[in-house]
PDB file of N, CA and C in Angstrom:
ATOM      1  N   UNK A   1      75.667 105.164 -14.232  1.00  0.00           N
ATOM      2  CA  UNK A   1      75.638 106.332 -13.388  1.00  0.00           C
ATOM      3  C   UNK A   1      75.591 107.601 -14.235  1.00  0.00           C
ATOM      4  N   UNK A   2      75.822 107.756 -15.631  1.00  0.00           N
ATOM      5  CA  UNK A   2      75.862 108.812 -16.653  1.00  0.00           C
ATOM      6  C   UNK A   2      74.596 108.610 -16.524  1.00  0.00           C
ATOM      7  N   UNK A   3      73.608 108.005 -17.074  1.00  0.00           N
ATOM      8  CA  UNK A   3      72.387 108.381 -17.234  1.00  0.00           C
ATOM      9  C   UNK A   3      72.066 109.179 -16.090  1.00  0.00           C
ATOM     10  N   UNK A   4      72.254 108.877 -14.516  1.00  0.00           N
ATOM     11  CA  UNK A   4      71.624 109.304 -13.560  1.00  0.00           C
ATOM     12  C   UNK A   4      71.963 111.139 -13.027  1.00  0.00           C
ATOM     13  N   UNK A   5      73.191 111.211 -13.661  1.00  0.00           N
ATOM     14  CA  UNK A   5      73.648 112.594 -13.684  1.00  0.00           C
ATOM     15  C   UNK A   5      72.649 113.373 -14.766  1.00  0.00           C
ATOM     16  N   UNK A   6      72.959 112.631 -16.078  1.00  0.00           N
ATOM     17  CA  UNK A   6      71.991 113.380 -16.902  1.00  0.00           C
ATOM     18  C   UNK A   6      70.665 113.579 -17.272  1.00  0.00           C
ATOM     19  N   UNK A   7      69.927 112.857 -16.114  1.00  0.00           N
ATOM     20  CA  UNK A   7      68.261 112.903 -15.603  1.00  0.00           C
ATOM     21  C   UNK A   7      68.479 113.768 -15.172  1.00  0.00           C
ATOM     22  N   UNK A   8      69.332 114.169 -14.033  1.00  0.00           N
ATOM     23  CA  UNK A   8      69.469 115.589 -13.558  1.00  0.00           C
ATOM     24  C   UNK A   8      69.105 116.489 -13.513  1.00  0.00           C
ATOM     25  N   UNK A   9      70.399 116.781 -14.322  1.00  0.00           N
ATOM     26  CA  UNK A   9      70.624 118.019 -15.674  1.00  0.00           C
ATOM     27  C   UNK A   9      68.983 118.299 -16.330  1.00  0.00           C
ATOM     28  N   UNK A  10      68.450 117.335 -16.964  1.00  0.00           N
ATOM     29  CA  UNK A  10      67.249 117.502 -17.861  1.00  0.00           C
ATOM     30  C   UNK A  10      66.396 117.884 -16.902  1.00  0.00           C
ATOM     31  N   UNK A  11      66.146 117.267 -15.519  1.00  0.00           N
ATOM     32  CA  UNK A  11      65.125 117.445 -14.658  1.00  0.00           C
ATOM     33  C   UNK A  11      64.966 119.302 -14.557  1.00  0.00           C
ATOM     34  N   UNK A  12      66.430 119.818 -14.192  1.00  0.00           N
ATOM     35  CA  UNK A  12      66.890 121.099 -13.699  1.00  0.00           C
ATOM     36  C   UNK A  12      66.138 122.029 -15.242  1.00  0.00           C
ATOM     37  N   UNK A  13      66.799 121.708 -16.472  1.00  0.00           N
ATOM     38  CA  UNK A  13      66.200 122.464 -17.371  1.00  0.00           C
ATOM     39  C   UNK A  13      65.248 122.153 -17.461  1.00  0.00           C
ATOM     40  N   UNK A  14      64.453 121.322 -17.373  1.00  0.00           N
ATOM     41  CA  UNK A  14      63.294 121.445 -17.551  1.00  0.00           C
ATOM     42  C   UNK A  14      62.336 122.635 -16.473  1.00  0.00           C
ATOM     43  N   UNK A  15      62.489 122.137 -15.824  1.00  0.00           N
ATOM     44  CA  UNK A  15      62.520 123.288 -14.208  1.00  0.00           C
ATOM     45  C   UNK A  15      62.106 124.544 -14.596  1.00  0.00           C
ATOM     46  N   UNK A  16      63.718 124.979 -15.112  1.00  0.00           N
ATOM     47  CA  UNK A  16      63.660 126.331 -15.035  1.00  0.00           C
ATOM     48  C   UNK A  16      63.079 126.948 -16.489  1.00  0.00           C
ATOM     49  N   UNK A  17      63.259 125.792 -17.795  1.00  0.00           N
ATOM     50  CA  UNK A  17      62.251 126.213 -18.749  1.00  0.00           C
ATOM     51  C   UNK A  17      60.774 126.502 -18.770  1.00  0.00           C
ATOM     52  N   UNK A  18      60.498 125.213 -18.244  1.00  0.00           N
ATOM     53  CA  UNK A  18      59.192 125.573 -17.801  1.00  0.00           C
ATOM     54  C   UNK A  18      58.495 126.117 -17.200  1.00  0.00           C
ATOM     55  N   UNK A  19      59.384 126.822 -15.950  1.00  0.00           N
ATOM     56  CA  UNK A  19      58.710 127.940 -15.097  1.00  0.00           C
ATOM     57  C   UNK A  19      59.546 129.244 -15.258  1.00  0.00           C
ATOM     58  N   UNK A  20      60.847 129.042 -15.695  1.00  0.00           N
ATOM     59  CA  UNK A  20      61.623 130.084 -15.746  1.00  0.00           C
ATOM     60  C   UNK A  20      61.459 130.904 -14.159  1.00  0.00           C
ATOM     61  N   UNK A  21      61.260 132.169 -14.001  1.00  0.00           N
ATOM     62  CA  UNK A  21      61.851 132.864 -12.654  1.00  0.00           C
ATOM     63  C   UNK A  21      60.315 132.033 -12.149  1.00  0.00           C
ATOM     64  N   UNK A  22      59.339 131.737 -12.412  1.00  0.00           N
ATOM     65  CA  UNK A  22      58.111 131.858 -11.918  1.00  0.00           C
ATOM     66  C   UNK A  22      57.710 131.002 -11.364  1.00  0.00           C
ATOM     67  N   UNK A  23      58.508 129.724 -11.103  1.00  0.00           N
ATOM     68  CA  UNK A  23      58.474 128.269 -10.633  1.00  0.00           C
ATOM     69  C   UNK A  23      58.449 128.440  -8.870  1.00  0.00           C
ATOM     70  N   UNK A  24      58.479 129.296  -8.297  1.00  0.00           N
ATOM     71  CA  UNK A  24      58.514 129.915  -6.900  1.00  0.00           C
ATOM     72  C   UNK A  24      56.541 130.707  -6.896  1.00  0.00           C
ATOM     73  N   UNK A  25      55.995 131.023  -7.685  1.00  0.00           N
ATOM     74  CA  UNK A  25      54.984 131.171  -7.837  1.00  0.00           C
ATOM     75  C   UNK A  25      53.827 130.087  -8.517  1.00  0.00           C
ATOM     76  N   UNK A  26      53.878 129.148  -8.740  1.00  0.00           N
ATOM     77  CA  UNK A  26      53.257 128.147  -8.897  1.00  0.00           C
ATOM     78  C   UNK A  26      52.224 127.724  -8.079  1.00  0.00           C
ATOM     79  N   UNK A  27      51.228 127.359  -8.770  1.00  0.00           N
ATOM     80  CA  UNK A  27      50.156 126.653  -8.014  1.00  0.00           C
ATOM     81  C   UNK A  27      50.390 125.284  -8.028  1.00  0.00           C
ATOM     82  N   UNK A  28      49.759 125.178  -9.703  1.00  0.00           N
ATOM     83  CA  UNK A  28      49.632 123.723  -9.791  1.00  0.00           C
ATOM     84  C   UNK A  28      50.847 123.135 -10.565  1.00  0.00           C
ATOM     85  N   UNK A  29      51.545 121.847 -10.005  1.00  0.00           N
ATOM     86  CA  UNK A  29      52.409 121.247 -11.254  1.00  0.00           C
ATOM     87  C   UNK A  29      52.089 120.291 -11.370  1.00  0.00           C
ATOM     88  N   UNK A  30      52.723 119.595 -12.595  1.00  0.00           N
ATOM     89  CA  UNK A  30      52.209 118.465 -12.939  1.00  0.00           C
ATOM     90  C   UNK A  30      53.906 117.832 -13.242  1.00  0.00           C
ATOM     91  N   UNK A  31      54.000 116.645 -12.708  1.00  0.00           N
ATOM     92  CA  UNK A  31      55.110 115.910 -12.607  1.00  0.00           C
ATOM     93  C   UNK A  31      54.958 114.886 -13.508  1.00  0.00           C
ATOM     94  N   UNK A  32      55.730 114.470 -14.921  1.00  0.00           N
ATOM     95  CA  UNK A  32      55.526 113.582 -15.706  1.00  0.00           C
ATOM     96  C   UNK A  32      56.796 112.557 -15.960  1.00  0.00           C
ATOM     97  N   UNK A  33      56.573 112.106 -14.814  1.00  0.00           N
ATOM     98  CA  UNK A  33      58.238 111.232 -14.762  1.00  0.00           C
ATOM     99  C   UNK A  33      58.260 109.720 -15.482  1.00  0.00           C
ATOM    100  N   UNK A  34      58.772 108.942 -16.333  1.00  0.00           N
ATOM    101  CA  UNK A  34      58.685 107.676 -16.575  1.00  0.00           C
ATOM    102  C   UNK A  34      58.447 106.945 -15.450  1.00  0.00           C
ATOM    103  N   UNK A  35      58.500 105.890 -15.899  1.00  0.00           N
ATOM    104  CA  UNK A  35      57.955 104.769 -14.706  1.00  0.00           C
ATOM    105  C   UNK A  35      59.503 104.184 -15.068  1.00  0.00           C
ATOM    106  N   UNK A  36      60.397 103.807 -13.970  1.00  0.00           N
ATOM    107  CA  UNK A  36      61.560 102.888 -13.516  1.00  0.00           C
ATOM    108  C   UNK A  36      61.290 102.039 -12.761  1.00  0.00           C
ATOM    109  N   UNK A  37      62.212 100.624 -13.413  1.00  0.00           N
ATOM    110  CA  UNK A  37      61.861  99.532 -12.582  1.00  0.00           C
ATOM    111  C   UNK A  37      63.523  98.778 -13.049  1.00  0.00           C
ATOM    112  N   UNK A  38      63.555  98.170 -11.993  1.00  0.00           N
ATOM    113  CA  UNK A  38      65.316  97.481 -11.375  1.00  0.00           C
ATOM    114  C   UNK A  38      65.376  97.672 -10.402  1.00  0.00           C
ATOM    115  N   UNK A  39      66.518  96.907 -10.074  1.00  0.00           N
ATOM    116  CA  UNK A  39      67.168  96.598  -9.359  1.00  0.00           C
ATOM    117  C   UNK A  39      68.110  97.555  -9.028  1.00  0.00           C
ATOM    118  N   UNK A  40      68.779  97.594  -9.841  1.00  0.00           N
ATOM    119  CA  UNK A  40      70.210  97.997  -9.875  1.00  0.00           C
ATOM    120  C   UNK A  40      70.732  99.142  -9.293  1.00  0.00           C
ATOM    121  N   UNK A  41      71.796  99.658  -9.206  1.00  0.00           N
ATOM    122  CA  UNK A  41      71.773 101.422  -8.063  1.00  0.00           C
ATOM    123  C   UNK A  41      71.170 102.637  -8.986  1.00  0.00           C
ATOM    124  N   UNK A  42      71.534 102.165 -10.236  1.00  0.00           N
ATOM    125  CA  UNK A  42      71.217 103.735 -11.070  1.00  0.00           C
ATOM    126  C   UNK A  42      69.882 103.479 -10.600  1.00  0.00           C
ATOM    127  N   UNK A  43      69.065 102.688 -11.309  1.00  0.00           N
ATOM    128  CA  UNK A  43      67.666 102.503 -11.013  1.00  0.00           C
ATOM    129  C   UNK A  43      66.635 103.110  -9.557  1.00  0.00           C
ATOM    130  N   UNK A  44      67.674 102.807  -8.543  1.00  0.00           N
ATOM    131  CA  UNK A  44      67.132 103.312  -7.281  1.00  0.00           C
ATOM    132  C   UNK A  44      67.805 104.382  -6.821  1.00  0.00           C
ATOM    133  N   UNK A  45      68.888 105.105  -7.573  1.00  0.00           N
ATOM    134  CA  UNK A  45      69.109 106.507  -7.510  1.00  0.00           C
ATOM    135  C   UNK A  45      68.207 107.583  -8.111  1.00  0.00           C
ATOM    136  N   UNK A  46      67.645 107.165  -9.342  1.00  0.00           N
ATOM    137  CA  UNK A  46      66.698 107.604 -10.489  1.00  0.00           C
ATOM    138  C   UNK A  46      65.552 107.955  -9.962  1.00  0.00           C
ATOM    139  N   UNK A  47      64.623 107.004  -9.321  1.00  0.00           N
ATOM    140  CA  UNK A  47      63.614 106.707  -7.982  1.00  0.00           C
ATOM    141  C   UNK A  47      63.801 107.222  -6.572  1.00  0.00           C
ATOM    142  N   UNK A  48      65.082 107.633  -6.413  1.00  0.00           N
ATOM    143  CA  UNK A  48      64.842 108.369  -4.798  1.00  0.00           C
ATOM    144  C   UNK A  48      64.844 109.639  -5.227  1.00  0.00           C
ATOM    145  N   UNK A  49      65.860 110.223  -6.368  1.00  0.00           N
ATOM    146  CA  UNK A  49      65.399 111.544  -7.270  1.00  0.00           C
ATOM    147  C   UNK A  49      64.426 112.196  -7.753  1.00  0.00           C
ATOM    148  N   UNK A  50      63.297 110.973  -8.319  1.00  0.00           N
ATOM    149  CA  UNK A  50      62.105 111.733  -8.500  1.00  0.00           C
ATOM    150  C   UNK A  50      61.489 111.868  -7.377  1.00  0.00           C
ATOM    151  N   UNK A  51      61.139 110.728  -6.116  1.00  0.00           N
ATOM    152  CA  UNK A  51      60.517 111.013  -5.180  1.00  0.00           C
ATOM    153  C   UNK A  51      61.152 112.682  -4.532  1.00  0.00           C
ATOM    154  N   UNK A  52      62.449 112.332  -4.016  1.00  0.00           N
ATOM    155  CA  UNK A  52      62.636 114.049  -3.676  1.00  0.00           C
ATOM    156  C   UNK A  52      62.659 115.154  -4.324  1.00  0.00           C
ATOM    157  N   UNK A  53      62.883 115.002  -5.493  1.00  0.00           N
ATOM    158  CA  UNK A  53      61.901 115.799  -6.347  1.00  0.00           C
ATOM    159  C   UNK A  53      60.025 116.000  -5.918  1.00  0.00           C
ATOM    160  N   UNK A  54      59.764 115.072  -6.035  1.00  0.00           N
ATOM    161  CA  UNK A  54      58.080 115.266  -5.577  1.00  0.00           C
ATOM    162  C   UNK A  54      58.009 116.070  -4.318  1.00  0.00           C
ATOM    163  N   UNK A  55      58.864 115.678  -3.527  1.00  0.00           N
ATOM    164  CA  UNK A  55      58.911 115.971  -1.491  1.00  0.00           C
ATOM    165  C   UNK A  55      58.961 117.493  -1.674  1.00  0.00           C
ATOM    166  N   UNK A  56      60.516 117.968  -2.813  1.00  0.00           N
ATOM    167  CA  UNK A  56      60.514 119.685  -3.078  1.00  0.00           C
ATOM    168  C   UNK A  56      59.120 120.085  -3.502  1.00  0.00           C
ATOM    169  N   UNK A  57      58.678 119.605  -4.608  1.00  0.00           N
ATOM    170  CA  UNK A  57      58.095 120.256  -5.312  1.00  0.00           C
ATOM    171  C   UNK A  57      56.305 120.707  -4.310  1.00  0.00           C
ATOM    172  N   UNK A  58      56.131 119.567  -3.428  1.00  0.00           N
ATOM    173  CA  UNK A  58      55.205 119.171  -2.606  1.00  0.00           C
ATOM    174  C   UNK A  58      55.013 120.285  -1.411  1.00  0.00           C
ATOM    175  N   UNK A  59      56.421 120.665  -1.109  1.00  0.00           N
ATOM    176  CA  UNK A  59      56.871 121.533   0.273  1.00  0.00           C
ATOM    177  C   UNK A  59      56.901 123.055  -0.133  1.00  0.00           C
ATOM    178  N   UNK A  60      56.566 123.411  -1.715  1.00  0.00           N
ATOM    179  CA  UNK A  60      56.463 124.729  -2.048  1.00  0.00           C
ATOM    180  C   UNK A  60      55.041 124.806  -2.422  1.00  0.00           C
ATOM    181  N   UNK A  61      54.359 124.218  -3.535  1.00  0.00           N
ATOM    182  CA  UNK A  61      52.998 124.109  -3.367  1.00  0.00           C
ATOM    183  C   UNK A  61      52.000 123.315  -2.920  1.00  0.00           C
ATOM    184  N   UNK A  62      52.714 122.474  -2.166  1.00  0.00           N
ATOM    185  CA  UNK A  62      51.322 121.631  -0.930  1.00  0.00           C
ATOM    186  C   UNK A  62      51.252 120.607  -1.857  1.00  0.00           C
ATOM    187  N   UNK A  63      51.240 119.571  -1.587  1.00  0.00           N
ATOM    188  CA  UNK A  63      50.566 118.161  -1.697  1.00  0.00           C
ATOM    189  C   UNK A  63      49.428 117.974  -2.724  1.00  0.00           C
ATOM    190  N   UNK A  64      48.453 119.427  -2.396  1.00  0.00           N
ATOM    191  CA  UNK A  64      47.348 118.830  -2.917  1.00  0.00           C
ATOM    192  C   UNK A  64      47.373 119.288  -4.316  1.00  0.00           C
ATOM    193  N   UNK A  65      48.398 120.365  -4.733  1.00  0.00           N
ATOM    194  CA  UNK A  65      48.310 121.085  -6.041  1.00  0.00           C
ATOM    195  C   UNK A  65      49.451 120.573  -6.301  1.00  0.00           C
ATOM    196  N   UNK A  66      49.321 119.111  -6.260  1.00  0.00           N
ATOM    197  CA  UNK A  66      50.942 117.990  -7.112  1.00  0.00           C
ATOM    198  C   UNK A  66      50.428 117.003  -7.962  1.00  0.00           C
ATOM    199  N   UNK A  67      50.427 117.286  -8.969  1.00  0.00           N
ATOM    200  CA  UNK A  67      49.894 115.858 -10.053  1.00  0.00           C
ATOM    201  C   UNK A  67      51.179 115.015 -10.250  1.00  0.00           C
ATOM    202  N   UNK A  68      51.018 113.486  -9.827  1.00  0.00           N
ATOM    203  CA  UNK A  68      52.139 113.170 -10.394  1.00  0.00           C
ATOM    204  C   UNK A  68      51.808 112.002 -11.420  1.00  0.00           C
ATOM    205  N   UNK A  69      51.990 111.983 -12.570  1.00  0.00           N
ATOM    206  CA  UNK A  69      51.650 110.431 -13.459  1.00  0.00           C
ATOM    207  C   UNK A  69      53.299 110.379 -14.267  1.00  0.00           C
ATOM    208  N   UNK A  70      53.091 109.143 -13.573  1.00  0.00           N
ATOM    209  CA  UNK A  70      54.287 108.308 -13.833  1.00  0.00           C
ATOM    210  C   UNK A  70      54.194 107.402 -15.538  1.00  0.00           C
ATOM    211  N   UNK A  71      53.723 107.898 -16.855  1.00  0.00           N
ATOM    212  CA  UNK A  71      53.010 107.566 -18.047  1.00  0.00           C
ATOM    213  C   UNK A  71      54.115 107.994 -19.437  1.00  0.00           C
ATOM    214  N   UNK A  72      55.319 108.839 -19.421  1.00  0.00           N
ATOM    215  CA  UNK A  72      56.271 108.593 -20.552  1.00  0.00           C
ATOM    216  C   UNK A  72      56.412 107.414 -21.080  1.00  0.00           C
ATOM    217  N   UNK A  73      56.277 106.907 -20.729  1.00  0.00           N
ATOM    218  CA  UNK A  73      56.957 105.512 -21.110  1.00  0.00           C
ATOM    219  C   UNK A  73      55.954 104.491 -22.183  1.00  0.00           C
ATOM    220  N   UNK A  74      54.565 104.993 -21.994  1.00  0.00           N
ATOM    221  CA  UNK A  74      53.269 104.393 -22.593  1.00  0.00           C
ATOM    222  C   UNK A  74      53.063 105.583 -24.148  1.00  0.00           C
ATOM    223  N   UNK A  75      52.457 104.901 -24.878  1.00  0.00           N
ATOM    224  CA  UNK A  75      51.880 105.730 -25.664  1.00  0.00           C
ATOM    225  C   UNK A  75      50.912 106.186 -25.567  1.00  0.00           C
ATOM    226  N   UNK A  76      50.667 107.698 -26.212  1.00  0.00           N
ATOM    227  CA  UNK A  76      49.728 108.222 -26.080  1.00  0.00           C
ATOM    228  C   UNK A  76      49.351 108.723 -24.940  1.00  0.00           C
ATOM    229  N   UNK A  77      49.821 108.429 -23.398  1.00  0.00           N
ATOM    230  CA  UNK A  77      49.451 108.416 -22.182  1.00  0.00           C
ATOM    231  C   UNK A  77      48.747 110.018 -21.968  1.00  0.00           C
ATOM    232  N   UNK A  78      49.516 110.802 -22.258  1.00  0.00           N
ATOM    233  CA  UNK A  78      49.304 112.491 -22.311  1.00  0.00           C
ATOM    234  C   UNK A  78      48.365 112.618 -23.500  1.00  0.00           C
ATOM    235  N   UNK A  79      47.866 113.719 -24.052  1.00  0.00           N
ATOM    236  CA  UNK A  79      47.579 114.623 -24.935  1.00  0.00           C
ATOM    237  C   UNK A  79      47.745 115.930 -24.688  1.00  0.00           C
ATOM    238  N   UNK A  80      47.419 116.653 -25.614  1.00  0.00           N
ATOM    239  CA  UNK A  80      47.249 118.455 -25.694  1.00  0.00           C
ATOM    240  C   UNK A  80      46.791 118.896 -24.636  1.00  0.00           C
ATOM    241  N   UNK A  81      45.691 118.030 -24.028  1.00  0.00           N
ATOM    242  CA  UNK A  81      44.644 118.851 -22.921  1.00  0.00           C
ATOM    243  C   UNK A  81      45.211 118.467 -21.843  1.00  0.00           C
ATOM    244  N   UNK A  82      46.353 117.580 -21.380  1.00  0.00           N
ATOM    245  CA  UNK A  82      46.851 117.045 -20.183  1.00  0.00           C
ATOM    246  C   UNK A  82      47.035 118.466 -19.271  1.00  0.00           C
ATOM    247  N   UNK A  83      47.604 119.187 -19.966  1.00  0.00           N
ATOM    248  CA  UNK A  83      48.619 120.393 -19.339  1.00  0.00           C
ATOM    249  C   UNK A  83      47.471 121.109 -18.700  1.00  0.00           C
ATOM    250  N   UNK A  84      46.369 121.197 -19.352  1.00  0.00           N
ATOM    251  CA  UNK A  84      45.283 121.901 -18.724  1.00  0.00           C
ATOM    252  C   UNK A  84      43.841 121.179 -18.491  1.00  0.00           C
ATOM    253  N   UNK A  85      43.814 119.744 -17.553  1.00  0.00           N
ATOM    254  CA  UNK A  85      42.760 118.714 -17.764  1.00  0.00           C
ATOM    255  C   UNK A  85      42.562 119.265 -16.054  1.00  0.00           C
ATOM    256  N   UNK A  86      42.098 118.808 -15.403  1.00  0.00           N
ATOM    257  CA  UNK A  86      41.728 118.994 -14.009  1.00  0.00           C
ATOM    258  C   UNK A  86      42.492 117.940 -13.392  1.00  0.00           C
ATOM    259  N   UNK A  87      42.826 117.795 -12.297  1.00  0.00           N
ATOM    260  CA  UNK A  87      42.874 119.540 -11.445  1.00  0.00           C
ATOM    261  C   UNK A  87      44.016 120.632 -11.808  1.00  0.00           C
ATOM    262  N   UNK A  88      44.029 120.636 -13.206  1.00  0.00           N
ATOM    263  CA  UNK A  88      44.703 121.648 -14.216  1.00  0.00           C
ATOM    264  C   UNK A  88      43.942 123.090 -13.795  1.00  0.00           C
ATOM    265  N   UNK A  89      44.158 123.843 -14.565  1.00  0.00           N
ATOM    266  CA  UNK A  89      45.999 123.648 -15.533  1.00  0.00           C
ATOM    267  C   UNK A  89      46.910 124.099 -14.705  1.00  0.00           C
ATOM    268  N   UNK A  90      47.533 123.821 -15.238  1.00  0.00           N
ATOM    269  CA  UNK A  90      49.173 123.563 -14.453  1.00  0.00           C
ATOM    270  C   UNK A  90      49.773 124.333 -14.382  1.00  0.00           C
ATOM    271  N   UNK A  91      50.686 125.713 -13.917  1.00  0.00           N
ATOM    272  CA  UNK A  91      51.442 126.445 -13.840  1.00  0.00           C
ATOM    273  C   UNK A  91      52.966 125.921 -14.548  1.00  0.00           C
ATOM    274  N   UNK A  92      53.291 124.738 -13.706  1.00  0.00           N
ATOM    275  CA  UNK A  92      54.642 124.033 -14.089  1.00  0.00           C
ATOM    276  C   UNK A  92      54.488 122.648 -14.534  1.00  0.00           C
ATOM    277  N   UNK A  93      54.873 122.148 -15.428  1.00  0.00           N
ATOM    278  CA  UNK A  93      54.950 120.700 -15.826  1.00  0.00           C
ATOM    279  C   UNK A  93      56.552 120.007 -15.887  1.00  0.00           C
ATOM    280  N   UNK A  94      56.556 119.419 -14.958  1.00  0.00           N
ATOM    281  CA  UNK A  94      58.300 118.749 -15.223  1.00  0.00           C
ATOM    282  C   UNK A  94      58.260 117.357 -15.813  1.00  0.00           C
ATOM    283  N   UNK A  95      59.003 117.161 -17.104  1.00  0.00           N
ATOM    284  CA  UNK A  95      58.554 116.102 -17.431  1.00  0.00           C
ATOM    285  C   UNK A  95      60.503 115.206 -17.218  1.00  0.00           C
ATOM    286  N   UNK A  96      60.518 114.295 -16.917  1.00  0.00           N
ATOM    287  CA  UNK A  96      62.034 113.654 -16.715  1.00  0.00           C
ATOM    288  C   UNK A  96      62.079 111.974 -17.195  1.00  0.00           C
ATOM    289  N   UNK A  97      63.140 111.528 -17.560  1.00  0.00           N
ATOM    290  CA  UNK A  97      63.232 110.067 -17.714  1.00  0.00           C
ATOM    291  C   UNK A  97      64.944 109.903 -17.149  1.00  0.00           C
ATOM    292  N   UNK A  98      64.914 108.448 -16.739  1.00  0.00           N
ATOM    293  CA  UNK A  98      66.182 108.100 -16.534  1.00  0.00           C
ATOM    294  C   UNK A  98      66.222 107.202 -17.598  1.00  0.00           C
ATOM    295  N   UNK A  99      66.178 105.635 -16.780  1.00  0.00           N
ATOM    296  CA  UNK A  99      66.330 104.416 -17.650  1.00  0.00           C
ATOM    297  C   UNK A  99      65.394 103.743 -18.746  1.00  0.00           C
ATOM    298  N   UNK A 100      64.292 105.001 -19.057  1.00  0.00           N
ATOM    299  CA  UNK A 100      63.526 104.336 -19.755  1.00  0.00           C
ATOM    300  C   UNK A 100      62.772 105.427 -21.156  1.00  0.00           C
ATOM    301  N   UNK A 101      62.892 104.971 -21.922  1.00  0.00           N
ATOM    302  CA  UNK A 101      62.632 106.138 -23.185  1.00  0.00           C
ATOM    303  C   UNK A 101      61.464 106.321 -22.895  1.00  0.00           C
ATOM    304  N   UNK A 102      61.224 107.867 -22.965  1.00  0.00           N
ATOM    305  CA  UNK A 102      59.970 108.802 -23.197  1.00  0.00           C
ATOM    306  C   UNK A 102      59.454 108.645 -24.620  1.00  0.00           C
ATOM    307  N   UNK A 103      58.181 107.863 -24.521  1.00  0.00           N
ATOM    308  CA  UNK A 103      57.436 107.616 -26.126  1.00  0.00           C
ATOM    309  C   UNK A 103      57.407 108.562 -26.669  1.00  0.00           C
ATOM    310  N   UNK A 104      57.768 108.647 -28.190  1.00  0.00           N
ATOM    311  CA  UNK A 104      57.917 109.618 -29.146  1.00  0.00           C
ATOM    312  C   UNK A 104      56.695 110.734 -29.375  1.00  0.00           C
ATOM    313  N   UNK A 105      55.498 109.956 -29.620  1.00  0.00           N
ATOM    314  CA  UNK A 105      53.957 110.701 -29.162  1.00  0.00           C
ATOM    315  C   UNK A 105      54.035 111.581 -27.769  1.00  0.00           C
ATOM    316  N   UNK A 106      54.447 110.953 -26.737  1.00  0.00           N
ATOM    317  CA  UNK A 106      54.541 111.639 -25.337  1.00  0.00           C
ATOM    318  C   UNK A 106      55.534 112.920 -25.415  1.00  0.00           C
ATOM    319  N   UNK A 107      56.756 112.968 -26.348  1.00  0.00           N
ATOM    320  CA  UNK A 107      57.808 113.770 -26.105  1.00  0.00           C
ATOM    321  C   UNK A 107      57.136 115.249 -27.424  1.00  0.00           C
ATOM    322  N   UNK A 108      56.494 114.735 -27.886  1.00  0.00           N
ATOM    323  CA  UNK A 108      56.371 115.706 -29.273  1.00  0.00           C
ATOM    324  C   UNK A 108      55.130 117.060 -28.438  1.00  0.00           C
ATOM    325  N   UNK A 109      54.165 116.147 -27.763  1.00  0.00           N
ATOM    326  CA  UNK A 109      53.267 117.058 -26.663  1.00  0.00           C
ATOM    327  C   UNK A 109      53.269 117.679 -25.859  1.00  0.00           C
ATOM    328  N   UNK A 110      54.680 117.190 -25.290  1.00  0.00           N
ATOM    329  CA  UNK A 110      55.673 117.903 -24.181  1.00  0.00           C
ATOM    330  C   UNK A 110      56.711 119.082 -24.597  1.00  0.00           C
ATOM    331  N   UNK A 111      56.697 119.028 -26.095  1.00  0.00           N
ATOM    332  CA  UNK A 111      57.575 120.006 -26.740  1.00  0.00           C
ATOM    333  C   UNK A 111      56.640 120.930 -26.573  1.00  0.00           C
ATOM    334  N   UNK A 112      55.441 120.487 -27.411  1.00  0.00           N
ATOM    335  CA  UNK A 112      54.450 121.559 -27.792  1.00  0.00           C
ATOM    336  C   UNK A 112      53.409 122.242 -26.808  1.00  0.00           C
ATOM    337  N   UNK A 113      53.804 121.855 -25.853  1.00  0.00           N
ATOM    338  CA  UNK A 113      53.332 122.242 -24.378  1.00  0.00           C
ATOM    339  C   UNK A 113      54.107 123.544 -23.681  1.00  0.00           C
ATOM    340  N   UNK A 114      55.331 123.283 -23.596  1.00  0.00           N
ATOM    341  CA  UNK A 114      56.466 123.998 -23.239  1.00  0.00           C
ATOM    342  C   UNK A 114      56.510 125.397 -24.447  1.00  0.00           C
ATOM    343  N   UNK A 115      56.573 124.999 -25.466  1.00  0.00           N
ATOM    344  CA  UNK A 115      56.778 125.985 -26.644  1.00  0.00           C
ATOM    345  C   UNK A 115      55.080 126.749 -26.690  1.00  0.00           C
ATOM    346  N   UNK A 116      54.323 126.429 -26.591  1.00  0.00           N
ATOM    347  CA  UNK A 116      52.808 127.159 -26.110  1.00  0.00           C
ATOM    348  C   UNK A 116      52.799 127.798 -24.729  1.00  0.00           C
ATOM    349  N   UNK A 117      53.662 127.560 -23.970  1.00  0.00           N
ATOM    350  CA  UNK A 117      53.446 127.886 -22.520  1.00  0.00           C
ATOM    351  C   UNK A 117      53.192 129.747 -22.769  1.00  0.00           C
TER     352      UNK A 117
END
């Protein structure tokens, strides 16, 4: 259940890093959540979190300006141009993991994404 608090937490900073005050003005985001799989409660606490996460994020800029790839977890899955590939670029990118490590390649692009913003 620690992990599931501290997906949270990361989800929230990420949030507000990445959009800072401007996340209320957003077009496009791009949602980069690991892929979770179990059973178990954290597991399907982790998974009803990102989905309502998606539902918020969906109910401020519409459905259709919501990217969501579920790909931390793979290598390489992202690159440089993700943040701005079509139907980019992205205003906000939230990237989150619970139970499953964000590939080292995936996390270094996501730094350098955020720190370029």
């Amino acid at each position: 259940m620690t992990n599931f608090f501290r997906t949270l937490g990361y989800m929230l900073i990420g949030i507000l890093l990445a959009g800072g005050g401007q996340g209320a003005f957003a077009r496009q985001v791009l949602m980069l959540p690991a892929v979770i799989t179990g059973g178990n409660a954290e597991c399907v606490a982790a998974i009803d979190a990102f989905a309502n996460t998606e539902v918020e994020f969906a109910m401020v800029v519409g459905a259709t300006n919501l990217m969501r790839m579920p790909v931390l977890g793979r290598a390489n899955a992202i690159s440089q141009t993700t943040p701005a590939s079509a139907p980019g670029p992205y205003n906000l990118m939230q990237a989150a993991s619970a139970s499953s490590a964000i590939d080292d390649a995936n996390g270094a692009i996501i730094q350098s994404a955020f720190a370029n913003r």
